[in-house]
N, C-alpha and C. Protein backbone atom coordinates (compact mmCIF):
# COMPACT_ATOMS: atom_id res chain seq x y z
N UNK A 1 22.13 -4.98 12.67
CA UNK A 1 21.28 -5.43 11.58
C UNK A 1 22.03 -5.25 10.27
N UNK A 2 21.73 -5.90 9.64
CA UNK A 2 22.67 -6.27 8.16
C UNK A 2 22.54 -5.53 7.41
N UNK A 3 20.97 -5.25 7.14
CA UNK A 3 20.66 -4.19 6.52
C UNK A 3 20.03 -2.77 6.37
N UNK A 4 20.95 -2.36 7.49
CA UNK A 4 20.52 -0.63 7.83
C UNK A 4 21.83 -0.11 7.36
N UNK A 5 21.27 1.15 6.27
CA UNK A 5 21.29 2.10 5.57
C UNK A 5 22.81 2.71 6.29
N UNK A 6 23.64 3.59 6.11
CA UNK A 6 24.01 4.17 6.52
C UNK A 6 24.06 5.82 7.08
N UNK A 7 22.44 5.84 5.68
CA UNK A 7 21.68 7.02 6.42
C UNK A 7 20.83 6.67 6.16
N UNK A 8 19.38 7.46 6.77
CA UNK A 8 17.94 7.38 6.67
C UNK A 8 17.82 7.44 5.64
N UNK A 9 18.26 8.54 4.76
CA UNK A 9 18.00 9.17 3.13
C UNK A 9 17.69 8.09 2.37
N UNK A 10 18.25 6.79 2.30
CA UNK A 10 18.71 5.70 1.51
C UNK A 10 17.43 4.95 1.57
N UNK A 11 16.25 5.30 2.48
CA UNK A 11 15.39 4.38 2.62
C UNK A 11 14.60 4.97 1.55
N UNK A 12 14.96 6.23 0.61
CA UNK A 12 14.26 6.47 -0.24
C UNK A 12 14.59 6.23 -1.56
N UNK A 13 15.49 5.15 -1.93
CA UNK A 13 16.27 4.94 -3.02
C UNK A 13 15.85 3.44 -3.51
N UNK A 14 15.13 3.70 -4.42
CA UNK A 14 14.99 2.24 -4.87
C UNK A 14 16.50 1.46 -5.26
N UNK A 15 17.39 1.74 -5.57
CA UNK A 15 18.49 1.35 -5.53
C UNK A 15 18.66 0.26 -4.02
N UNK A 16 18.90 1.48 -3.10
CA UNK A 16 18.45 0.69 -1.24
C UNK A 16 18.03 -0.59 -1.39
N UNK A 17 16.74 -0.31 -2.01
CA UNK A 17 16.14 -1.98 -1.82
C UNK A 17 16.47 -2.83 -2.75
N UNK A 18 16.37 -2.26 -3.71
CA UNK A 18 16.55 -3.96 -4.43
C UNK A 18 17.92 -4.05 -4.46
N UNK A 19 19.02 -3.68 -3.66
CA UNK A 19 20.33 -4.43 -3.31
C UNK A 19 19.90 -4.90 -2.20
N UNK A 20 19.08 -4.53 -1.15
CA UNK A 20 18.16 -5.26 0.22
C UNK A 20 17.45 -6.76 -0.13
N UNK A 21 17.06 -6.66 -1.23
CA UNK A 21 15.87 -7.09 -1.41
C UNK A 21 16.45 -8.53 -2.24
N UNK A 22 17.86 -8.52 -2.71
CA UNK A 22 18.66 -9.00 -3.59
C UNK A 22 18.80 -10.91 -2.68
N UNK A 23 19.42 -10.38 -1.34
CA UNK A 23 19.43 -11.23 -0.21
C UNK A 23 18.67 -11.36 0.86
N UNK A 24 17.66 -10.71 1.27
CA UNK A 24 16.55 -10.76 2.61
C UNK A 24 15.63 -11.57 2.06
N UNK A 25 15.22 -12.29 2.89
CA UNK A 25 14.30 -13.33 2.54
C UNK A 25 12.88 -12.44 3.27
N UNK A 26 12.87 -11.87 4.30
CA UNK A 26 11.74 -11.64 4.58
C UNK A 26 12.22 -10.45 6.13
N UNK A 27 10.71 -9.49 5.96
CA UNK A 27 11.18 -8.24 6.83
C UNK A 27 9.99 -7.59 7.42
N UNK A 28 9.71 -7.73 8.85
CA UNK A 28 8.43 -6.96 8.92
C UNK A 28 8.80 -6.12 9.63
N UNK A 29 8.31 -4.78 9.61
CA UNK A 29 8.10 -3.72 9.89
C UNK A 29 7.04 -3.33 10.85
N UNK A 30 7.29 -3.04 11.93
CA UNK A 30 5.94 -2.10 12.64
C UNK A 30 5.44 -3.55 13.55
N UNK A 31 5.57 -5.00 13.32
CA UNK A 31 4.93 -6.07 13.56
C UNK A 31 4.21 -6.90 12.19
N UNK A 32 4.22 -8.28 12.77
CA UNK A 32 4.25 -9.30 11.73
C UNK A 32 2.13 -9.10 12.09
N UNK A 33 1.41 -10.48 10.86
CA UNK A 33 0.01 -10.49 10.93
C UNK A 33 -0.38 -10.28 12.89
N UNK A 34 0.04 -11.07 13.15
CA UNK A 34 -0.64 -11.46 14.93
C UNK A 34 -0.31 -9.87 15.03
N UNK A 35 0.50 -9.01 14.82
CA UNK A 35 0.09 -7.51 15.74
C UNK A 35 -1.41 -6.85 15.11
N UNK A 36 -1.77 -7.76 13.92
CA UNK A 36 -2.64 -6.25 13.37
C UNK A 36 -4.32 -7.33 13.11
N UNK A 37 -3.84 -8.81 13.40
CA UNK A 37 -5.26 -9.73 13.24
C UNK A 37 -6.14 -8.59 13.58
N UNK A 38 -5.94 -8.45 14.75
CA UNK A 38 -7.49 -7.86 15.66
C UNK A 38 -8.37 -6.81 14.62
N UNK A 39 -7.26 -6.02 14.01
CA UNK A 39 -7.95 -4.56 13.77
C UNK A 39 -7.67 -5.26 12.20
N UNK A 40 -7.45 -6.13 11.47
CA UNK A 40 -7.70 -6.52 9.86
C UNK A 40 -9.17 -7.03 10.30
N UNK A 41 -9.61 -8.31 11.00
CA UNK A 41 -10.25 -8.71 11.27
C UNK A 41 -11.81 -7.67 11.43
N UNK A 42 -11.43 -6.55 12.63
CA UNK A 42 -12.89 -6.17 12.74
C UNK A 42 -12.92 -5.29 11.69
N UNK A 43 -11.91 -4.73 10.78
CA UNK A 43 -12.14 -4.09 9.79
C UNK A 43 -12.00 -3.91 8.60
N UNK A 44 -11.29 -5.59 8.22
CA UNK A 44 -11.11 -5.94 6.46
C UNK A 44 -12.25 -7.32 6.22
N UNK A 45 -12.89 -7.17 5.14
CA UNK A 45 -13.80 -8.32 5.32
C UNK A 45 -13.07 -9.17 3.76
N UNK A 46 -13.15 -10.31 4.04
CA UNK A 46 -12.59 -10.96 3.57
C UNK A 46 -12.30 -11.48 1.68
N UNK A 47 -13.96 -10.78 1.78
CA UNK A 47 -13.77 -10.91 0.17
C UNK A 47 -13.22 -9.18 0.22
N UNK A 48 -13.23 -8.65 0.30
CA UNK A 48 -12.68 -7.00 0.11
C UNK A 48 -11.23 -7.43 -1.18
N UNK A 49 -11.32 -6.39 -2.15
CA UNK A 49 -10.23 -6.05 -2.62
C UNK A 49 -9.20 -5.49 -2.01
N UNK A 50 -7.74 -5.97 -1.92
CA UNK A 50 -6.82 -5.15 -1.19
C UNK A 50 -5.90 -4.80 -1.87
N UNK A 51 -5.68 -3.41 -1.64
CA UNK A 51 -3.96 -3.00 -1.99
C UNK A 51 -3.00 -2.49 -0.86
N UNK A 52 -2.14 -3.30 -1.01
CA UNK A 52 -0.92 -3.46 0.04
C UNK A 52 0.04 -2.36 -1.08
N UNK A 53 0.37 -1.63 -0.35
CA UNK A 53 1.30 -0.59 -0.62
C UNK A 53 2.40 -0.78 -0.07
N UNK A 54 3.54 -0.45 -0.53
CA UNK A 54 4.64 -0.69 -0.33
C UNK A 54 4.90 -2.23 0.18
N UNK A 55 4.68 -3.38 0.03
CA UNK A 55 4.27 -4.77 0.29
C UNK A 55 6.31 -5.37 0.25
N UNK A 56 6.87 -4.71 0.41
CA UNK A 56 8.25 -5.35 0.40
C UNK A 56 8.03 -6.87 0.43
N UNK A 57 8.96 -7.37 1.19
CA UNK A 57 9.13 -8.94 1.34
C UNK A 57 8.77 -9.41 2.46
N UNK A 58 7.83 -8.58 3.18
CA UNK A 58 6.73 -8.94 4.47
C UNK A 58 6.18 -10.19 4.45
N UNK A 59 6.17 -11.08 5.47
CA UNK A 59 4.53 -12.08 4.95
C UNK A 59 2.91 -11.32 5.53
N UNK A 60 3.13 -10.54 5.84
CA UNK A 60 1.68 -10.02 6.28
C UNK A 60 0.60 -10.57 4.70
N UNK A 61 1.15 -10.23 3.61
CA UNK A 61 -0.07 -10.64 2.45
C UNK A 61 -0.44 -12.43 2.31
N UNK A 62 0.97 -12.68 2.83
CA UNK A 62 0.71 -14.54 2.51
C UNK A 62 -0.28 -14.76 3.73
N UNK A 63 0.08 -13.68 5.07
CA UNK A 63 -0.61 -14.99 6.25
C UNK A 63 -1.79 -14.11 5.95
N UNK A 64 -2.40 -13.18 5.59
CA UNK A 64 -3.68 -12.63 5.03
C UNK A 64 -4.46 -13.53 4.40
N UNK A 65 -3.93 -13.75 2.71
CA UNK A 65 -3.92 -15.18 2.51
C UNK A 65 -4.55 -16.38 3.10
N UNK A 66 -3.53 -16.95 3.85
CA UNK A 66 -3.86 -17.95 4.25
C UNK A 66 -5.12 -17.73 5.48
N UNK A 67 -4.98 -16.78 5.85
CA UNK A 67 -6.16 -16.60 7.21
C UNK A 67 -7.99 -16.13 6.61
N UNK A 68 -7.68 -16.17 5.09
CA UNK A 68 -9.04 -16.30 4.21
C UNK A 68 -9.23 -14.85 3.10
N UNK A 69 -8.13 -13.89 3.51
CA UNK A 69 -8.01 -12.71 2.79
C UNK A 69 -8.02 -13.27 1.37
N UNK A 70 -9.11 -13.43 0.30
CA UNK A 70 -8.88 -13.99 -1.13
C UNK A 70 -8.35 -12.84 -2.49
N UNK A 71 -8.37 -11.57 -2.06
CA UNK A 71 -7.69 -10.87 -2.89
C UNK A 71 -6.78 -9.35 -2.36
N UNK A 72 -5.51 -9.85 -2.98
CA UNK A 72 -4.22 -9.00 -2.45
C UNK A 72 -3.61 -8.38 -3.06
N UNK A 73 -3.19 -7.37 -3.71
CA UNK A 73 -2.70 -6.50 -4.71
C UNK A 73 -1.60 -5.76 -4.09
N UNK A 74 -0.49 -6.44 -4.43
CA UNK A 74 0.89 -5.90 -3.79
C UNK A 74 1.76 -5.26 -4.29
N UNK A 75 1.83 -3.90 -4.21
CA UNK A 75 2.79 -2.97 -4.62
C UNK A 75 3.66 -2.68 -4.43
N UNK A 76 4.85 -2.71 -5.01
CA UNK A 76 6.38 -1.98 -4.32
C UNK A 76 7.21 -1.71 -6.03
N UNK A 77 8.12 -0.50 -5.33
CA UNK A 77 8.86 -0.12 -6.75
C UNK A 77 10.20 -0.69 -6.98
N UNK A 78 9.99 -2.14 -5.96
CA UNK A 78 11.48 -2.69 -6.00
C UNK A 78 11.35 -3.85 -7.32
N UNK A 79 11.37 -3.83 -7.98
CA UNK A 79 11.26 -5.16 -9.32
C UNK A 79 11.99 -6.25 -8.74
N UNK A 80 13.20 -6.09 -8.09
CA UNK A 80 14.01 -7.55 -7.49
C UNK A 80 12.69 -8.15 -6.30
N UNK A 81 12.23 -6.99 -5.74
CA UNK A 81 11.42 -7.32 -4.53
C UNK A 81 10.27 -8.12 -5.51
N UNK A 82 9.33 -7.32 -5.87
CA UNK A 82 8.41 -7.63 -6.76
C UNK A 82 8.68 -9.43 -7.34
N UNK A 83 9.29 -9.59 -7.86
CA UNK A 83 9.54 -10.66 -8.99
C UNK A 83 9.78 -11.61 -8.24
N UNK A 84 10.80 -11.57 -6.84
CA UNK A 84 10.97 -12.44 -6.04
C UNK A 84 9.79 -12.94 -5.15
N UNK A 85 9.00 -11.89 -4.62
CA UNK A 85 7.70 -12.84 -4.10
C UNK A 85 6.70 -13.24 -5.35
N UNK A 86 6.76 -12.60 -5.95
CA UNK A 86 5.80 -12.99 -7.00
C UNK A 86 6.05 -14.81 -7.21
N UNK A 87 7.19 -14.99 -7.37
CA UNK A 87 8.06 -16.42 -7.82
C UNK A 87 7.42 -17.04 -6.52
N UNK A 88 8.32 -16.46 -5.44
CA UNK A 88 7.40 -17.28 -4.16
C UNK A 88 6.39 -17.72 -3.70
N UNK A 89 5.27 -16.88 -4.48
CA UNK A 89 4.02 -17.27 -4.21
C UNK A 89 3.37 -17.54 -5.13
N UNK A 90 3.90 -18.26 -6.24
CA UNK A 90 3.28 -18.34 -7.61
C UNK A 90 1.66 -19.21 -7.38
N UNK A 91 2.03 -19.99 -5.93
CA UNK A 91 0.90 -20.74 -5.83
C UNK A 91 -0.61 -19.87 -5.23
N UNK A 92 -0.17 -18.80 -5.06
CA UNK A 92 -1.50 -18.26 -4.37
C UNK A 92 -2.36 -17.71 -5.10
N UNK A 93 -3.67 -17.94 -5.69
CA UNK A 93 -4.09 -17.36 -7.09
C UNK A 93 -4.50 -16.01 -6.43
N UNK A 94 -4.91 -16.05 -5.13
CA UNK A 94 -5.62 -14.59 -4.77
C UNK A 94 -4.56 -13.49 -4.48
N UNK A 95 -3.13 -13.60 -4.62
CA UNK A 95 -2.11 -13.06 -4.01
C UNK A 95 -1.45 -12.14 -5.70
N UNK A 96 -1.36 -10.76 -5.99
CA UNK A 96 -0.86 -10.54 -7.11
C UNK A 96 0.11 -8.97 -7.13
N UNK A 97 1.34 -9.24 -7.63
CA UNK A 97 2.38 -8.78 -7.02
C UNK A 97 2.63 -7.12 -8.61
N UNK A 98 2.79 -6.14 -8.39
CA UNK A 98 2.87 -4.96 -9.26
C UNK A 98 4.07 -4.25 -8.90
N UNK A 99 5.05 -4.46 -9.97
CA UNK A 99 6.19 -3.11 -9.48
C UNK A 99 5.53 -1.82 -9.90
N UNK A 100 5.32 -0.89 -8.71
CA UNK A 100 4.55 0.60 -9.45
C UNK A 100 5.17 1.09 -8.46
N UNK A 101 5.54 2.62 -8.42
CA UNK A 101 5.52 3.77 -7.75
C UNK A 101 4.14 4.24 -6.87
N UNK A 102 4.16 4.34 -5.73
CA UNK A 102 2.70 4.84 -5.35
C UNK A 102 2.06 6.01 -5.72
N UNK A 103 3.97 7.03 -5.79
CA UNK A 103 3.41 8.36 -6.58
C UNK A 103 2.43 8.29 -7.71
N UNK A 104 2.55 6.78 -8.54
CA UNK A 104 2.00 7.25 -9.91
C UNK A 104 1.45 5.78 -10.21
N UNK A 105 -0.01 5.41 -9.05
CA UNK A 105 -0.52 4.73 -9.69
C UNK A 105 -1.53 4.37 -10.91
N UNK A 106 -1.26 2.79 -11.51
CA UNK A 106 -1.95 2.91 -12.42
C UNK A 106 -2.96 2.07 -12.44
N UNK A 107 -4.10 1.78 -11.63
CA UNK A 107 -5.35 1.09 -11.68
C UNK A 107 -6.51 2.03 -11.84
N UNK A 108 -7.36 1.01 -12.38
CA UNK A 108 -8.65 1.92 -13.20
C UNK A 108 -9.26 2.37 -11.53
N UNK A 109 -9.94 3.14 -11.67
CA UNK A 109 -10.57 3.68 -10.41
C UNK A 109 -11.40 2.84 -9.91
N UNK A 110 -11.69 2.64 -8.18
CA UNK A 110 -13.08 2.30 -7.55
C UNK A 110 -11.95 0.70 -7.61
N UNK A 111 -11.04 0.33 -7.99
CA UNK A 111 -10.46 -1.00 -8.01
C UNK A 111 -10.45 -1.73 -6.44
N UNK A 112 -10.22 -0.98 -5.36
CA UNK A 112 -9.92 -1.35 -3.71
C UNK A 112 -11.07 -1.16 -2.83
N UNK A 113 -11.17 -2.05 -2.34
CA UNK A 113 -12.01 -1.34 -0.83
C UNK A 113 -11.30 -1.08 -0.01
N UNK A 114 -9.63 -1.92 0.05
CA UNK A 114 -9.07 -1.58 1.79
C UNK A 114 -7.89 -1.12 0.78
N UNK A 115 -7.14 0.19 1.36
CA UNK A 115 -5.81 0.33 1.22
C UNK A 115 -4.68 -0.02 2.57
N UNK A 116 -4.08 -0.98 2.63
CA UNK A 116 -2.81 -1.17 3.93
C UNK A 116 -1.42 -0.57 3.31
N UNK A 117 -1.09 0.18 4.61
CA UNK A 117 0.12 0.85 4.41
C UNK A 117 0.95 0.74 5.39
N UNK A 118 2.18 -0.26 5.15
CA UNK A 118 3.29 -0.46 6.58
C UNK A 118 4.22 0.31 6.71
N UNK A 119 4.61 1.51 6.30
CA UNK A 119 5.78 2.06 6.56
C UNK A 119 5.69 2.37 5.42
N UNK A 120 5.52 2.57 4.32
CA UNK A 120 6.24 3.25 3.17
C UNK A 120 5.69 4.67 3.06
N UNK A 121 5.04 5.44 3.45
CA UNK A 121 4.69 6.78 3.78
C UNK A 121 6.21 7.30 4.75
N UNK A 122 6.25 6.44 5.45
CA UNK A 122 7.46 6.84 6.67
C UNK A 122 8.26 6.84 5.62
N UNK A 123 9.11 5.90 4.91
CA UNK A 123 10.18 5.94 4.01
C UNK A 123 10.39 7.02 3.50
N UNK A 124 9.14 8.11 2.83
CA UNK A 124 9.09 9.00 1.87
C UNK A 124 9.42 10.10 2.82
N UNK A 125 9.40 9.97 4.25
CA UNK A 125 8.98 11.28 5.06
C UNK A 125 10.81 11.33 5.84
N UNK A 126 12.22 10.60 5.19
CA UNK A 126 13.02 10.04 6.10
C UNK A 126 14.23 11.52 6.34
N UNK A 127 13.39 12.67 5.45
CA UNK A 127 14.91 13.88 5.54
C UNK A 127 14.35 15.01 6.23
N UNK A 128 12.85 14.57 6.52
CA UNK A 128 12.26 15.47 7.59
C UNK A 128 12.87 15.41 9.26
N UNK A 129 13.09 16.20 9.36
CA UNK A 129 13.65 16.68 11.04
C UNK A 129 12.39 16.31 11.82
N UNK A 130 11.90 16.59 12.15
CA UNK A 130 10.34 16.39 12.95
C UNK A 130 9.18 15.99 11.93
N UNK A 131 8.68 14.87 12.50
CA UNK A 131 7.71 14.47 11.82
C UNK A 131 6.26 14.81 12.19
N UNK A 132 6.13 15.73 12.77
CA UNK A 132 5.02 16.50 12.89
C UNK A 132 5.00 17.71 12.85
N UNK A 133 5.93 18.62 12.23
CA UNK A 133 6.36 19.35 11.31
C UNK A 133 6.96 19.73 9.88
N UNK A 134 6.41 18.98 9.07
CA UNK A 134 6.94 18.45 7.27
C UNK A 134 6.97 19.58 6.55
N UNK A 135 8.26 19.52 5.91
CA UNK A 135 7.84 20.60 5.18
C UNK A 135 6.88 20.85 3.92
N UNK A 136 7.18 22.10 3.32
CA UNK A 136 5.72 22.10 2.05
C UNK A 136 6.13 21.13 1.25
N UNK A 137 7.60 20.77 0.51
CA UNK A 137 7.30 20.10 -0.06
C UNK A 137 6.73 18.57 0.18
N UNK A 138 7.16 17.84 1.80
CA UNK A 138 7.00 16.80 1.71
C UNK A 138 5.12 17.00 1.81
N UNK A 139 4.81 17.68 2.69
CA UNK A 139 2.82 17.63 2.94
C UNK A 139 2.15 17.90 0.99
N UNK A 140 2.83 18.33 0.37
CA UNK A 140 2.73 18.16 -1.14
C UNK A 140 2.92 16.91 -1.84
N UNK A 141 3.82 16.00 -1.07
CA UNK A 141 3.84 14.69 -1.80
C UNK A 141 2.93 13.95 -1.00
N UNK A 142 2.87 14.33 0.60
CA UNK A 142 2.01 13.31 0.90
C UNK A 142 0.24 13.50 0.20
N UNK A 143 0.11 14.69 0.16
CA UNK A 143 -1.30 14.89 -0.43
C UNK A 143 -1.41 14.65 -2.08
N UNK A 144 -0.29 14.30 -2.60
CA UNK A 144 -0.55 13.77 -3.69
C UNK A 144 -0.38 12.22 -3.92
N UNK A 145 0.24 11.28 -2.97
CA UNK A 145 -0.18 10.24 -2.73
C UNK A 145 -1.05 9.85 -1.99
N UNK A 146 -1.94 10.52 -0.86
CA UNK A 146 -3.02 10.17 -0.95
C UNK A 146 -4.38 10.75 -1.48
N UNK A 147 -3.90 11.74 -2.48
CA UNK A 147 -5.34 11.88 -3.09
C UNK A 147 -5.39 10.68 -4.39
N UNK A 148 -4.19 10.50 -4.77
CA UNK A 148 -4.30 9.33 -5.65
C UNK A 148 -4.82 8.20 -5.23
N UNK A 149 -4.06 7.55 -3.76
CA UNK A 149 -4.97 6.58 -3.60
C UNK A 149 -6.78 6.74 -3.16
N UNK A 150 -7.10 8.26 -3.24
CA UNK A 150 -8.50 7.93 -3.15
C UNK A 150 -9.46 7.64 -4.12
N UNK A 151 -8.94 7.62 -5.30
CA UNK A 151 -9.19 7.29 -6.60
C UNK A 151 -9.36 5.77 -6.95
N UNK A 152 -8.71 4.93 -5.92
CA UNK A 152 -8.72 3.78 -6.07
C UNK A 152 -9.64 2.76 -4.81
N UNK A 153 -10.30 3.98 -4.55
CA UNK A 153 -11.29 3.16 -3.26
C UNK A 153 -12.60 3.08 -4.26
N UNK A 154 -13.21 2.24 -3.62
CA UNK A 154 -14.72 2.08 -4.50
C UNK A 154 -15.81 3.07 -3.83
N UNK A 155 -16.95 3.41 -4.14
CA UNK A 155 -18.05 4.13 -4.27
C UNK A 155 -18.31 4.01 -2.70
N UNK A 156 -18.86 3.01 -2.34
CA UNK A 156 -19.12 1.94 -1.06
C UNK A 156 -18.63 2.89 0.25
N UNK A 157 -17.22 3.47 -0.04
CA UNK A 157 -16.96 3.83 1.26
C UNK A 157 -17.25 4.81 2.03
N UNK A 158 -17.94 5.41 0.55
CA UNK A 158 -18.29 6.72 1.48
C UNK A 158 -17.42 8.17 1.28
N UNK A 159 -16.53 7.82 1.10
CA UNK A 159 -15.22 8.81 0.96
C UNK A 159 -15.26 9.51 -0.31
N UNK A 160 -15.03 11.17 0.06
CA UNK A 160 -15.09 12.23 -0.99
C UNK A 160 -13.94 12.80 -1.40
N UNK A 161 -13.53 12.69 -2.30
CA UNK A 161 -12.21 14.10 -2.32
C UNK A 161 -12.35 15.34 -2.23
N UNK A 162 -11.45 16.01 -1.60
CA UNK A 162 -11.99 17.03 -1.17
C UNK A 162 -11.62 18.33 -1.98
């Protein structure tokens, strides 16, 4: 593959990507829409607000999109990444592309009902030896990216911070 790292580490370098991101036209991770229809389907409803986290140059948000998903909020801290689908999909009005850090988002609260996450939690987790053993600092970043994103779920879900 063309574009694997020469170490894991690198998958945490925004540098990494947007020299990745410079030439790849497109990259899915984990599986393209058809692996995850079933479980978007019985559990994203269609008008739902979404934020796609870490949203690289996947089409999972376009065929979302096109399969009736009308609002998509796509995050990544790659600006080459960012700017390039943004351009690509200039035609999709429900489709809207944000270079942000997840560490440090900035939407007003209650903004999402669904958060999707393909791998970019994994990215952050890539100098851990066992991944079901993290150390303090990484279970410190992960609990501070997701208590942030619970800030950005709406009222509706039910969900408390704890």
């Amino acid at each position: 593959m063309e574009f694997l790292p020469d170490r894991n580490a690198k998958y945490k370098d925004v540098e990494y990507w947007n020299k990745r991101y410079e030439t790849e036209e497109s990259f899915e991770w984990f599986g393209d829409f058809s692996k995850f229809q079933h479980l978007l389907v019985q559990h994203v409803g269609i008008d739902e607000n979404i934020l796609m986290l870490g949203c690289g140059n996947s089409a999972l948000s376009l065929d979302m999109y096109q399969a009736g998903y009308a609002s998509i909020t796509n995050v990544d801290y790659s600006s080459v990444c960012v700017e390039s689908m943004a351009e690509r999909h200039s035609d999709c009005a429900g489709l809207s592309w944000v270079c942000m850090d997840i560490r440090h988002l900035a939407f007003p609260n209650a903004s999402f009902d669904v958060v999707i996450e393909k791998g970019t939690l994994d990215a952050m987790l890539v100098d851990e030896k066992d991944p079901w053993n993290i150390s303090d600092s990484s279970a410190q970043l992960m609990h501070q990216v997701l208590s942030e994103l619970m800030l950005w779920k709406t009222p509706e879900l039910g969900l408390e911070m704890p």
